[in-house]
C-alpha atoms as a PDB file:
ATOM      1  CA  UNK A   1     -91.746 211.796  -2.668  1.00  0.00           C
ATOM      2  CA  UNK A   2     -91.754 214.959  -0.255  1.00  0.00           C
ATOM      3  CA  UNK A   3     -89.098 215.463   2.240  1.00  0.00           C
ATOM      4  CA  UNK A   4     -90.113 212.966   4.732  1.00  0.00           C
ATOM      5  CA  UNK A   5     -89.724 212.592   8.641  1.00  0.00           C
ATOM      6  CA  UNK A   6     -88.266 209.184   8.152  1.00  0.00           C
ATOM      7  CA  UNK A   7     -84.708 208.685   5.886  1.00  0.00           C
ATOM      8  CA  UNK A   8     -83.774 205.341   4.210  1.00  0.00           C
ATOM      9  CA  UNK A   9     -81.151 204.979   6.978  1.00  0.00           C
ATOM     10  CA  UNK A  10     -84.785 204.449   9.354  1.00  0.00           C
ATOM     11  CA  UNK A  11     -86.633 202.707   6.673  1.00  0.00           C
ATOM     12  CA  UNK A  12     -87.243 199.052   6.561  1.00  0.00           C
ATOM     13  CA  UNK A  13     -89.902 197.444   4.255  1.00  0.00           C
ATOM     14  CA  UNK A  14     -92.941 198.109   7.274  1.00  0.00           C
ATOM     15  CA  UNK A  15     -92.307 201.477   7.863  1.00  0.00           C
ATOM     16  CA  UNK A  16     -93.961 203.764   4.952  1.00  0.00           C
ATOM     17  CA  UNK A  17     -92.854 207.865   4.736  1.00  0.00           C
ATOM     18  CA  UNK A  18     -95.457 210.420   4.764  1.00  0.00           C
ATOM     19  CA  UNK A  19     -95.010 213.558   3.173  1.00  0.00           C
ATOM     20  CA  UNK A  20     -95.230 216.671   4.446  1.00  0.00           C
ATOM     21  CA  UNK A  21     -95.890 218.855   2.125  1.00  0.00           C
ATOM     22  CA  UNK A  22     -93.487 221.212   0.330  1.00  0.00           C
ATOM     23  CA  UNK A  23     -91.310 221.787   4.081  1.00  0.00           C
ATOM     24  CA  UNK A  24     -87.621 221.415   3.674  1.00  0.00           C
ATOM     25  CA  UNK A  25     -85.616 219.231   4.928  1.00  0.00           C
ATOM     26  CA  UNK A  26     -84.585 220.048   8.424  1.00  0.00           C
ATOM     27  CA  UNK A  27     -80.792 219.849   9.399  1.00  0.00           C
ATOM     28  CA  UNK A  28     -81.524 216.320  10.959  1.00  0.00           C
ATOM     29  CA  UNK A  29     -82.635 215.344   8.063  1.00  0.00           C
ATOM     30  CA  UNK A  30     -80.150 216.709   5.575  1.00  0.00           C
ATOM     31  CA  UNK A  31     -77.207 215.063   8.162  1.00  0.00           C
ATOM     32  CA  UNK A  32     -79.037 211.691   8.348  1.00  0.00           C
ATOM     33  CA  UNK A  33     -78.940 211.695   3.788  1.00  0.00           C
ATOM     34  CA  UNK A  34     -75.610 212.809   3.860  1.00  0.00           C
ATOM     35  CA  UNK A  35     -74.444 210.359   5.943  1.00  0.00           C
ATOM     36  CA  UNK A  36     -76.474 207.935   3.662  1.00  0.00           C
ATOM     37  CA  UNK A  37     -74.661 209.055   0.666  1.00  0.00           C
ATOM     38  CA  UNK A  38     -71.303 208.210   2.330  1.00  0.00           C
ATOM     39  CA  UNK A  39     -72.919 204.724   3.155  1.00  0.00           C
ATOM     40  CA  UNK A  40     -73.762 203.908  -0.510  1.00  0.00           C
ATOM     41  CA  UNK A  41     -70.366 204.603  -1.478  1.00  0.00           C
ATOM     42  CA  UNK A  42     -68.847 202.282   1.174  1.00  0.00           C
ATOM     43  CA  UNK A  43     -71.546 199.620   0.316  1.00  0.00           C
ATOM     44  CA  UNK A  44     -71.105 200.065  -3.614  1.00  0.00           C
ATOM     45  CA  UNK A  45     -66.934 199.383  -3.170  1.00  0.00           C
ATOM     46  CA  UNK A  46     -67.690 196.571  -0.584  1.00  0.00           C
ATOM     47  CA  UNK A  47     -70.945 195.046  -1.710  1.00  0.00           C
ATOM     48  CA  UNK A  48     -70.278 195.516  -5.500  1.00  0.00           C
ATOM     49  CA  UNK A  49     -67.200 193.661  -5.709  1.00  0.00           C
ATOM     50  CA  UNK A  50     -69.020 190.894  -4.198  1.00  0.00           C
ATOM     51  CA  UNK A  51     -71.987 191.306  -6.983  1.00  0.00           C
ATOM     52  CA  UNK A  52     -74.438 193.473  -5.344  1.00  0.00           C
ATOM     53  CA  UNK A  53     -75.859 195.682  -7.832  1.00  0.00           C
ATOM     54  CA  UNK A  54     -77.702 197.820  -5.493  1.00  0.00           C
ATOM     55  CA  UNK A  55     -81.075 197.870  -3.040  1.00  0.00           C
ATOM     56  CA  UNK A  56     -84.347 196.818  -2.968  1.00  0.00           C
ATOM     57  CA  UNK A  57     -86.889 199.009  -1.772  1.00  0.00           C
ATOM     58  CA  UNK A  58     -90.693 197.934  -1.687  1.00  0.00           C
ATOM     59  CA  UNK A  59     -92.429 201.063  -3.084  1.00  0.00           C
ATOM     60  CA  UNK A  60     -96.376 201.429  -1.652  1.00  0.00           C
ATOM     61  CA  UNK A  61     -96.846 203.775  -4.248  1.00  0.00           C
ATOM     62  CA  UNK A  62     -96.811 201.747  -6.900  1.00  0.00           C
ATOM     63  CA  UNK A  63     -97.665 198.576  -4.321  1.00  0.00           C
ATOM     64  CA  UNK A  64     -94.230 196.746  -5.887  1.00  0.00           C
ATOM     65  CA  UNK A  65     -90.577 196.241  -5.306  1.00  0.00           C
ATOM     66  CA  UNK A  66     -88.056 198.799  -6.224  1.00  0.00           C
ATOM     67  CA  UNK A  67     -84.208 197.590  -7.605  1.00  0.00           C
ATOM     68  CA  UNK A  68     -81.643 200.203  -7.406  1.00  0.00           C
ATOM     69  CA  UNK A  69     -78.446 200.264  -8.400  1.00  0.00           C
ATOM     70  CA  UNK A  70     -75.737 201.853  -6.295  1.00  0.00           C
ATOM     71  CA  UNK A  71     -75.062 204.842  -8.761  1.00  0.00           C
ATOM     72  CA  UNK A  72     -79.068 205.547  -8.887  1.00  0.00           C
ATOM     73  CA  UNK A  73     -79.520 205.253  -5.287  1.00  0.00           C
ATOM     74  CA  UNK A  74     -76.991 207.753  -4.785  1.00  0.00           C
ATOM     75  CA  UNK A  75     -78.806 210.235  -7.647  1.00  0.00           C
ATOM     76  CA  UNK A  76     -81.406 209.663  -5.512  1.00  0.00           C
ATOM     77  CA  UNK A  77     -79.943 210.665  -2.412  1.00  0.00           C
ATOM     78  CA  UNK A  78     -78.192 213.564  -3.908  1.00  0.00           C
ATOM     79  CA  UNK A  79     -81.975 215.103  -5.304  1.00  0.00           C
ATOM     80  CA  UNK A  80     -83.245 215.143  -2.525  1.00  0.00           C
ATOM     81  CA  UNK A  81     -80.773 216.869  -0.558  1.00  0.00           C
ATOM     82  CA  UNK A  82     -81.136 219.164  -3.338  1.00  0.00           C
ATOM     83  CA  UNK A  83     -84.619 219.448  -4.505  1.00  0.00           C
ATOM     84  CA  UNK A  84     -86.418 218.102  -0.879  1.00  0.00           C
ATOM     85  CA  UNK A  85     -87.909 215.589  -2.714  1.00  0.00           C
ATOM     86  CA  UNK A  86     -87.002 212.215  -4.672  1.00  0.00           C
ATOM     87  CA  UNK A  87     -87.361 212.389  -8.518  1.00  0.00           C
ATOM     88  CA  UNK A  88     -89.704 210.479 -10.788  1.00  0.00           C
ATOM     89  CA  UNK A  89     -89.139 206.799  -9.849  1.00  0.00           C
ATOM     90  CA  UNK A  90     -89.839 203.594 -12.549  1.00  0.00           C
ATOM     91  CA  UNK A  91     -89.116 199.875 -11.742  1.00  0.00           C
ATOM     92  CA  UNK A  92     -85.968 198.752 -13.091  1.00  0.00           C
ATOM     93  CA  UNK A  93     -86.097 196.219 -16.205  1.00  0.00           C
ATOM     94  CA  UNK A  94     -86.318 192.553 -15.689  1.00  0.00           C
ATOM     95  CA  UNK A  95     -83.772 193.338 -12.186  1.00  0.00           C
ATOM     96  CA  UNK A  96     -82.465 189.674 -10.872  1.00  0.00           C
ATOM     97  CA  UNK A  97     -83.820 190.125  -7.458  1.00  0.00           C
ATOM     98  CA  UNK A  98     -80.543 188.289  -6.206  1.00  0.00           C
ATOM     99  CA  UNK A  99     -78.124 190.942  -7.383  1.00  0.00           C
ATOM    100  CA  UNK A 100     -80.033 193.148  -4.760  1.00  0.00           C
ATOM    101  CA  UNK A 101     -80.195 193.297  -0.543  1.00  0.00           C
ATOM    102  CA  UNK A 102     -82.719 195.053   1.229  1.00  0.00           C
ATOM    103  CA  UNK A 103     -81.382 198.766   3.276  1.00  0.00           C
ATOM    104  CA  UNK A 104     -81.663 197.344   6.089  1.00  0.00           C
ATOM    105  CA  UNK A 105     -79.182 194.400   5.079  1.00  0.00           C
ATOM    106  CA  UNK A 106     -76.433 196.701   3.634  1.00  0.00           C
ATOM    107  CA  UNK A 107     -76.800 199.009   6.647  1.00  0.00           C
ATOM    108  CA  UNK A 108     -76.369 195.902   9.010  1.00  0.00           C
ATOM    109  CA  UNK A 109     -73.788 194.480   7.000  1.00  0.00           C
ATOM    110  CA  UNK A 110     -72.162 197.764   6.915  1.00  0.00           C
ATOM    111  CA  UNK A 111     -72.255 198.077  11.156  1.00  0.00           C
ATOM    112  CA  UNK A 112     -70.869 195.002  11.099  1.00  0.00           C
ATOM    113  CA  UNK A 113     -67.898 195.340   8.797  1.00  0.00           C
ATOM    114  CA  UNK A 114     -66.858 198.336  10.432  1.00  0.00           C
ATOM    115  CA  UNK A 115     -67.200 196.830  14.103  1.00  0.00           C
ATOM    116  CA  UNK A 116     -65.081 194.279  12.437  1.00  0.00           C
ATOM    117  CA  UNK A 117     -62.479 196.157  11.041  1.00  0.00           C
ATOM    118  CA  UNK A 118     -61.958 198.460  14.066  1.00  0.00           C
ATOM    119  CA  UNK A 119     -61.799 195.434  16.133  1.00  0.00           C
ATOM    120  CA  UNK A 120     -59.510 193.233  14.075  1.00  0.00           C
ATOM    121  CA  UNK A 121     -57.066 196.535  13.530  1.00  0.00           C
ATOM    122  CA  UNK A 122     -57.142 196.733  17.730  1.00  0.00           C
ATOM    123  CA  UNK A 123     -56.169 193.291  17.812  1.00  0.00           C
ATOM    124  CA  UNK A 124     -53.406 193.493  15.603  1.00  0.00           C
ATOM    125  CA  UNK A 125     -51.755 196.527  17.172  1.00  0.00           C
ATOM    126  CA  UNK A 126     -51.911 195.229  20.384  1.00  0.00           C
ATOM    127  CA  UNK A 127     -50.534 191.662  19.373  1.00  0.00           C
ATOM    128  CA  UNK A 128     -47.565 194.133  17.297  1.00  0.00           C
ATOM    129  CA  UNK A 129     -47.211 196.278  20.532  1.00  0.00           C
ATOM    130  CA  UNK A 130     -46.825 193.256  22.963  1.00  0.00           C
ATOM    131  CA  UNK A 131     -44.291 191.705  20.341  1.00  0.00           C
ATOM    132  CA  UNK A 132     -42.123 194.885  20.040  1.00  0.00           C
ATOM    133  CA  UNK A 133     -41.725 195.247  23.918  1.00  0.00           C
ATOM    134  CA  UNK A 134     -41.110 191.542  24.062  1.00  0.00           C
ATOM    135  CA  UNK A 135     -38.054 192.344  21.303  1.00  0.00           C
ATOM    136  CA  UNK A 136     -36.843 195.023  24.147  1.00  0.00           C
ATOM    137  CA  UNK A 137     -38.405 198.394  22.405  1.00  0.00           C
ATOM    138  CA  UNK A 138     -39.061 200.966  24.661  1.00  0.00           C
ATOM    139  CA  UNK A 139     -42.686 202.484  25.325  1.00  0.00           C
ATOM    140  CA  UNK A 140     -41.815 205.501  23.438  1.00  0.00           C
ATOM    141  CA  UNK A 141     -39.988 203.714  20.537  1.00  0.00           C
ATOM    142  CA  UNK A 142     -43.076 201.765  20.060  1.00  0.00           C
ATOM    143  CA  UNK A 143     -45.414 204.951  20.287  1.00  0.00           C
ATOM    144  CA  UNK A 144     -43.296 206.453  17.369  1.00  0.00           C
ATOM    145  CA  UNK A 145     -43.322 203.725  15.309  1.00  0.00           C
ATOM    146  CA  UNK A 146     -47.117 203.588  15.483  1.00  0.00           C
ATOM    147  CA  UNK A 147     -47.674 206.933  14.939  1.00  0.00           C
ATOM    148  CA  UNK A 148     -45.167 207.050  12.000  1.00  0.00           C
ATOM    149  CA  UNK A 149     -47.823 204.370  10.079  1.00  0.00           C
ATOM    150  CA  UNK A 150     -50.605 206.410  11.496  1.00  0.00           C
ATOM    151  CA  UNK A 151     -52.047 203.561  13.904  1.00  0.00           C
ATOM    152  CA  UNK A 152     -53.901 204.175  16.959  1.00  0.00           C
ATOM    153  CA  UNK A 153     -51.625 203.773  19.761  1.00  0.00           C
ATOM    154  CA  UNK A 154     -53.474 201.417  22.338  1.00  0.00           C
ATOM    155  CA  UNK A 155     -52.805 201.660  26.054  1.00  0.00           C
ATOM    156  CA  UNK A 156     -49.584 201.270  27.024  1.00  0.00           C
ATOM    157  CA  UNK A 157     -48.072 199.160  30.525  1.00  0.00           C
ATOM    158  CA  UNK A 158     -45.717 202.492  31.216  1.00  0.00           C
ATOM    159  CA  UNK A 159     -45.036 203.483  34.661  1.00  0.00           C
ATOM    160  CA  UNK A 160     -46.480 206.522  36.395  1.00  0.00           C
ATOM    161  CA  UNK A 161     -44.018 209.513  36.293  1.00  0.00           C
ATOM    162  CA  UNK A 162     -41.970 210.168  39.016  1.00  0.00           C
ATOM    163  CA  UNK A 163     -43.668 212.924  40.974  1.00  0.00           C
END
């Protein structure tokens, strides 16, 4: 496949790339993979230890359903950064369709865990914030302990400088 106007990060099983000839990719484009790559990393450490093997992509091509594996998709990705265009592609052997999730799933579930993360992380500092100034610490004790663990130091109740 040529370098496309649509990325997998836009794809879902309706939407079907067009080439466009020999053009390379623009820096859009190049940012969007990239940031793809990074994404089939996070999914392969997160979504592999729960027994995701990869992604399903339905190929119109070849009118069927493609299974990749995390380490292929990424080969994938990685050509056509370099080369503008995806290599050669054949249908995996006998794949159990329910070792695979769809791009759109692992992006989704992706969003999520990462909303989820930051927000559970936020919770927890502030809950360890309000406990340490209920212990007596002082708003700049507290600030230095966070930053000593390299947490994000959430607002603080402080008051206003003297002017």
């Amino acid at each position: 496949m040529h370098a496309t106007t649509l990325t997998m990060g836009s794809m879902d099983e309706e939407d079907v790339p067009t080439p466009e000839g020999d053009q390379p990719l623009d820096a859009d484009e190049r940012e969007a993979l990239q940031q793809d790559l990074v994404d089939v990393q996070v999914l392969k450490e997160i979504l592999g230890n729960k027994g995701i093997r990869g992604v399903v992509f339905y190929c119109p091509d070849c009118d069927e359903d493609h299974f990749l594996a995390w380490d292929l998709l990424a080969g994938n990705l990685q050509e056509l950064l370099a080369a503008g265009e995806s290599p050669v592609h054949e249908p995996a052997f006998n794949p159990d369709p329910n070792d695979y999730v769809s791009w759109d799933y692992a992006r989704g579930f992706l969003d999520g865990y990462e909303s989820f993360e930051q927000e559970e992380l936020g919770d927890s500092v502030l809950k360890l914030v309000l406990e340490l100034k209920t212990r007596g610490w002082r708003p700049d004790e507290v600030k230095a302990l966070l930053a000593k663990v390299n947490l994000q130091i959430p607002p603080l109740d402080e008051p206003a400088p003297p002017s």
